[in-house]
N, C-alpha and C. Protein backbone atom coordinates (compact mmCIF):
# COMPACT_ATOMS: atom_id res chain seq x y z
N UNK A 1 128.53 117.57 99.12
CA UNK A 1 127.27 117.19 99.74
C UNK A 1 126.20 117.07 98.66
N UNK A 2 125.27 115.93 98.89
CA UNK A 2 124.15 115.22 98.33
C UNK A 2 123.18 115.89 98.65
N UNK A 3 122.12 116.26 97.63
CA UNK A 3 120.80 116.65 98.90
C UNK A 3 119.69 115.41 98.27
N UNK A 4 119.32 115.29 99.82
CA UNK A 4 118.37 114.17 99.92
C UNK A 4 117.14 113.81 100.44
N UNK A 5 116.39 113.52 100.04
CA UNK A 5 114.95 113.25 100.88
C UNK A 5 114.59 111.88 101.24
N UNK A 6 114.22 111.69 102.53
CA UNK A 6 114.21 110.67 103.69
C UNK A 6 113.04 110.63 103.78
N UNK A 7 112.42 109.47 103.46
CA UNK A 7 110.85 109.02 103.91
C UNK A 7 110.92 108.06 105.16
N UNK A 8 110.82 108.46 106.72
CA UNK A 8 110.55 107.90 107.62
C UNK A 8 108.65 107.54 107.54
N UNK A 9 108.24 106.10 107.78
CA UNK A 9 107.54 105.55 107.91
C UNK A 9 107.19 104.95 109.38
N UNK A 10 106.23 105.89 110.13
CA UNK A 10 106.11 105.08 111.57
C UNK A 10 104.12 104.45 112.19
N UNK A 11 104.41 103.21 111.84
CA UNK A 11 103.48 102.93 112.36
C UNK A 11 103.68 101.90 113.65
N UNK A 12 102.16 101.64 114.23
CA UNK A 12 102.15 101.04 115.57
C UNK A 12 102.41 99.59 115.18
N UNK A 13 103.09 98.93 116.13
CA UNK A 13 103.43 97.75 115.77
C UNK A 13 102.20 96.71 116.40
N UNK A 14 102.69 95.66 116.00
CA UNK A 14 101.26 94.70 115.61
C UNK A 14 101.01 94.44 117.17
N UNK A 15 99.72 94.57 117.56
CA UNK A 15 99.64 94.08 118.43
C UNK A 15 99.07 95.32 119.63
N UNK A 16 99.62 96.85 119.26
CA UNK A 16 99.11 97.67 120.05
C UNK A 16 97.73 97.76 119.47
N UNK A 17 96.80 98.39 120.03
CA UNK A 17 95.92 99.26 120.17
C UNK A 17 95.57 100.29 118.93
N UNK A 18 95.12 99.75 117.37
CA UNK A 18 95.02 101.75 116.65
C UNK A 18 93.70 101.87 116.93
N UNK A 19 92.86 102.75 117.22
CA UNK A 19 91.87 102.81 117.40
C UNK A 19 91.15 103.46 115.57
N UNK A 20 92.33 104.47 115.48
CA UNK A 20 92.18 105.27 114.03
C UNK A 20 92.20 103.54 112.90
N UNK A 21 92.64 102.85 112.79
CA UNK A 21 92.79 102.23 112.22
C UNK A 21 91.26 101.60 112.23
N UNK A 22 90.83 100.84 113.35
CA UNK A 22 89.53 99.91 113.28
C UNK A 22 88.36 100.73 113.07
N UNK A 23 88.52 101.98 113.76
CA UNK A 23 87.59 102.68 113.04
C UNK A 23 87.39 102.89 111.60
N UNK A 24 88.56 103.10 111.15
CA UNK A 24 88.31 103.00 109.45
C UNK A 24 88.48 102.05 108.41
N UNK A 25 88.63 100.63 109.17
CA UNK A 25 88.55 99.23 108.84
C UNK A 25 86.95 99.10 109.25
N UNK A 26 86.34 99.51 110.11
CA UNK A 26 84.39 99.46 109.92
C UNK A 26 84.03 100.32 108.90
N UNK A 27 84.37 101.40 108.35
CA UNK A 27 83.50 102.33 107.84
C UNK A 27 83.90 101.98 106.28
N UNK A 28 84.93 101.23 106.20
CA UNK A 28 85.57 100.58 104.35
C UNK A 28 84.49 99.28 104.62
N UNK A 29 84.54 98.47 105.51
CA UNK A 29 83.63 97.13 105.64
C UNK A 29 82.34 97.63 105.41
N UNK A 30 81.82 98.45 105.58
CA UNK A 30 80.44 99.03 105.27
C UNK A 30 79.99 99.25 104.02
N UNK A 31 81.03 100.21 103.86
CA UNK A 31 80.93 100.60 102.42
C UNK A 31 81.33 98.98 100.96
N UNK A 32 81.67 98.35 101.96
CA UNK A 32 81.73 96.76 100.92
C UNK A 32 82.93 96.52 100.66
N UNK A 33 83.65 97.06 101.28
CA UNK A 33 85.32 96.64 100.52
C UNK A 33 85.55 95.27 101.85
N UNK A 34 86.25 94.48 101.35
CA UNK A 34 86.90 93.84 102.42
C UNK A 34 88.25 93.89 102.63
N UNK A 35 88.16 93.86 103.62
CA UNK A 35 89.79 93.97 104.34
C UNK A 35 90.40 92.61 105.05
N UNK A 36 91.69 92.79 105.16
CA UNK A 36 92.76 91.65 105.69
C UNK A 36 93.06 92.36 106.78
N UNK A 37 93.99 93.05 106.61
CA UNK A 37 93.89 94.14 108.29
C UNK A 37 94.36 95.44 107.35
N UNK A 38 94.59 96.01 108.50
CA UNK A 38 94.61 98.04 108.19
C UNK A 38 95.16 98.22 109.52
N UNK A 39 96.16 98.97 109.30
CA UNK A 39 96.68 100.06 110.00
C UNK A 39 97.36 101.12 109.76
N UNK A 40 97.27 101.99 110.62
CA UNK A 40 97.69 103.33 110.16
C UNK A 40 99.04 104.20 110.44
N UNK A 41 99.28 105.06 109.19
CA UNK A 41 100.66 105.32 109.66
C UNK A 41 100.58 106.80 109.88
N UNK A 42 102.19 107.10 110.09
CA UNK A 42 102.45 108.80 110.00
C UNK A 42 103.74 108.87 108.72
N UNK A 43 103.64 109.72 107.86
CA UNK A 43 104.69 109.33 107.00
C UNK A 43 105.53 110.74 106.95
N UNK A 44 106.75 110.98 107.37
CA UNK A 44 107.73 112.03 107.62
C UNK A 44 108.52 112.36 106.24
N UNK A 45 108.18 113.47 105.72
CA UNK A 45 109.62 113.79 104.33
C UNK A 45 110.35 114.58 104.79
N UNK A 46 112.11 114.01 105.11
CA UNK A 46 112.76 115.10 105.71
C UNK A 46 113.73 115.48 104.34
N UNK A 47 114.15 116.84 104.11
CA UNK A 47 115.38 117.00 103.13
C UNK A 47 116.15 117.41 104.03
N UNK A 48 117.46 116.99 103.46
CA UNK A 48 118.45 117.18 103.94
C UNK A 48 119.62 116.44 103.01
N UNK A 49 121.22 117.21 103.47
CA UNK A 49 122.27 116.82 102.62
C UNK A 49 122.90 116.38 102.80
N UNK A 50 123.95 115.45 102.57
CA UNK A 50 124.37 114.53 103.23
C UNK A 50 125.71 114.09 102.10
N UNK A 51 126.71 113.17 102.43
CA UNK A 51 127.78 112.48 101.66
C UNK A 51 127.28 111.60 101.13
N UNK A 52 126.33 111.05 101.90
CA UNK A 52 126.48 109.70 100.65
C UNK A 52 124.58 109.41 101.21
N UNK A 53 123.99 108.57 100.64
CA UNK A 53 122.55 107.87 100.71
C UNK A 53 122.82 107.53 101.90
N UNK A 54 123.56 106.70 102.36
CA UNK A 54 124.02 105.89 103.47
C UNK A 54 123.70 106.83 104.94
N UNK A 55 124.45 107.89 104.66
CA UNK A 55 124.83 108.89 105.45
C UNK A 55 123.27 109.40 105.43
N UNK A 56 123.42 110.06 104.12
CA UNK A 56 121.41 110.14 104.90
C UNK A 56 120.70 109.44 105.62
N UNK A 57 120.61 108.02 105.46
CA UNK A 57 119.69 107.12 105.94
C UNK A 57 119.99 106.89 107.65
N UNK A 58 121.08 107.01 107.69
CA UNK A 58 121.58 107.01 108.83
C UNK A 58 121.22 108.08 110.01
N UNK A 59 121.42 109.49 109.22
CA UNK A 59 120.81 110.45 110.27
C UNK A 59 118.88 110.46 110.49
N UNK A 60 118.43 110.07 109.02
CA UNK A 60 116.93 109.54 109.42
C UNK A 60 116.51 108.59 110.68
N UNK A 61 117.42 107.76 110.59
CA UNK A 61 117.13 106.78 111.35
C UNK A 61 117.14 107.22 112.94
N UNK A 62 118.57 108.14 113.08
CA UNK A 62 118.46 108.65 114.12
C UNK A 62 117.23 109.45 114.56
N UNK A 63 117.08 110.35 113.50
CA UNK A 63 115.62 111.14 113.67
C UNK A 63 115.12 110.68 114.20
N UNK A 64 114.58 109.13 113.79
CA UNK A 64 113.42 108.24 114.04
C UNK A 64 113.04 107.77 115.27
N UNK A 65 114.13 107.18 116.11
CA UNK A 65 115.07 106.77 116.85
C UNK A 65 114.70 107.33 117.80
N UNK A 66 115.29 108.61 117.80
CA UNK A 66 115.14 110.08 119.05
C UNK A 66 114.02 111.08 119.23
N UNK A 67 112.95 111.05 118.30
CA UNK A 67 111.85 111.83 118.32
C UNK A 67 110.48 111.12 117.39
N UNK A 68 110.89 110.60 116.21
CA UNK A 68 109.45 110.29 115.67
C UNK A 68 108.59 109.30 115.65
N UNK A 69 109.49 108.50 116.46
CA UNK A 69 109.08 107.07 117.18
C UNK A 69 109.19 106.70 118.18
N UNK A 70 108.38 105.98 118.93
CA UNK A 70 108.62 105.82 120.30
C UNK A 70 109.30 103.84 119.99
N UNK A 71 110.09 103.32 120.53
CA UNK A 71 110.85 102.28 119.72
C UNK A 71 110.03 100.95 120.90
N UNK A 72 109.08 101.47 121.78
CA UNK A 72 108.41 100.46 122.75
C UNK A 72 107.07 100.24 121.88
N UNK A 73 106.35 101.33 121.10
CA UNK A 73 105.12 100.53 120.61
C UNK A 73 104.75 101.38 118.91
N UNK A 74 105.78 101.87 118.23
CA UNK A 74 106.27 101.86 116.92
C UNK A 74 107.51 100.86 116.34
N UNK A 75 107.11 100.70 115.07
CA UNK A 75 108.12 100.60 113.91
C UNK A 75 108.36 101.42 113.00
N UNK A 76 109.12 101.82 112.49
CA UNK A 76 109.32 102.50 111.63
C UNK A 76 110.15 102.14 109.96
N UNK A 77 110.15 102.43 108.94
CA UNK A 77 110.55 102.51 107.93
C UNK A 77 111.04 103.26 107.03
N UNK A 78 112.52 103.34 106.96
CA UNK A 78 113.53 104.64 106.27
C UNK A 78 113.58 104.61 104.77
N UNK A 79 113.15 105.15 103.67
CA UNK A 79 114.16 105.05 102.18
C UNK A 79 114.26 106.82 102.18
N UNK A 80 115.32 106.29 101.42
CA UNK A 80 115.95 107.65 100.89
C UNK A 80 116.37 108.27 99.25
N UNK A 81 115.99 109.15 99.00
CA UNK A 81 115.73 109.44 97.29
C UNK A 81 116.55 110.84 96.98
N UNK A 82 117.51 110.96 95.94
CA UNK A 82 118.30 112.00 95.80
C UNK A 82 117.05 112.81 95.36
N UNK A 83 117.27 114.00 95.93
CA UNK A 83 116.85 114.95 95.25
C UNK A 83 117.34 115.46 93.63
């Protein structure tokens, strides 16, 4: 066994509602930056050990899948990095 760390990436997919997001797409526009769009994420580091990268990525995904995403108004995004 591998030990490995899993970066699940879940943000709202295009089209819902962030409220966190436009709020802090006004308060960067203020301050003078310009923006294209903004949205916001949640970013998960899981460790864990595993046979192969594969095999990690795989049980992340499940993670993702079954609890850290809702798969009706998230996306999410898996890499995985040996420890």
């Amino acid at each position: 066994m591998t030990a490995y760390t899993a970066t699940v990436t879940v943000r709202l997919k295009r089209g819902v509602l962030d409220p966190e997001a436009e709020t802090t797409a006004r308060a960067l526009e203020r301050l003078g930056f310009e923006l294209e769009d903004l949205r916001s994420a949640d970013r998960f580091e899981v460790d864990l050990e595993a046979e192969s990268a594969e095999a990690a990525r795989e049980r992340a995904e499940e993670m993702a899948e079954r609890l850290l995403a809702n798969p009706t108004i998230h996306d999410y995004d898996v890499e995985v990095a040996e420890r």
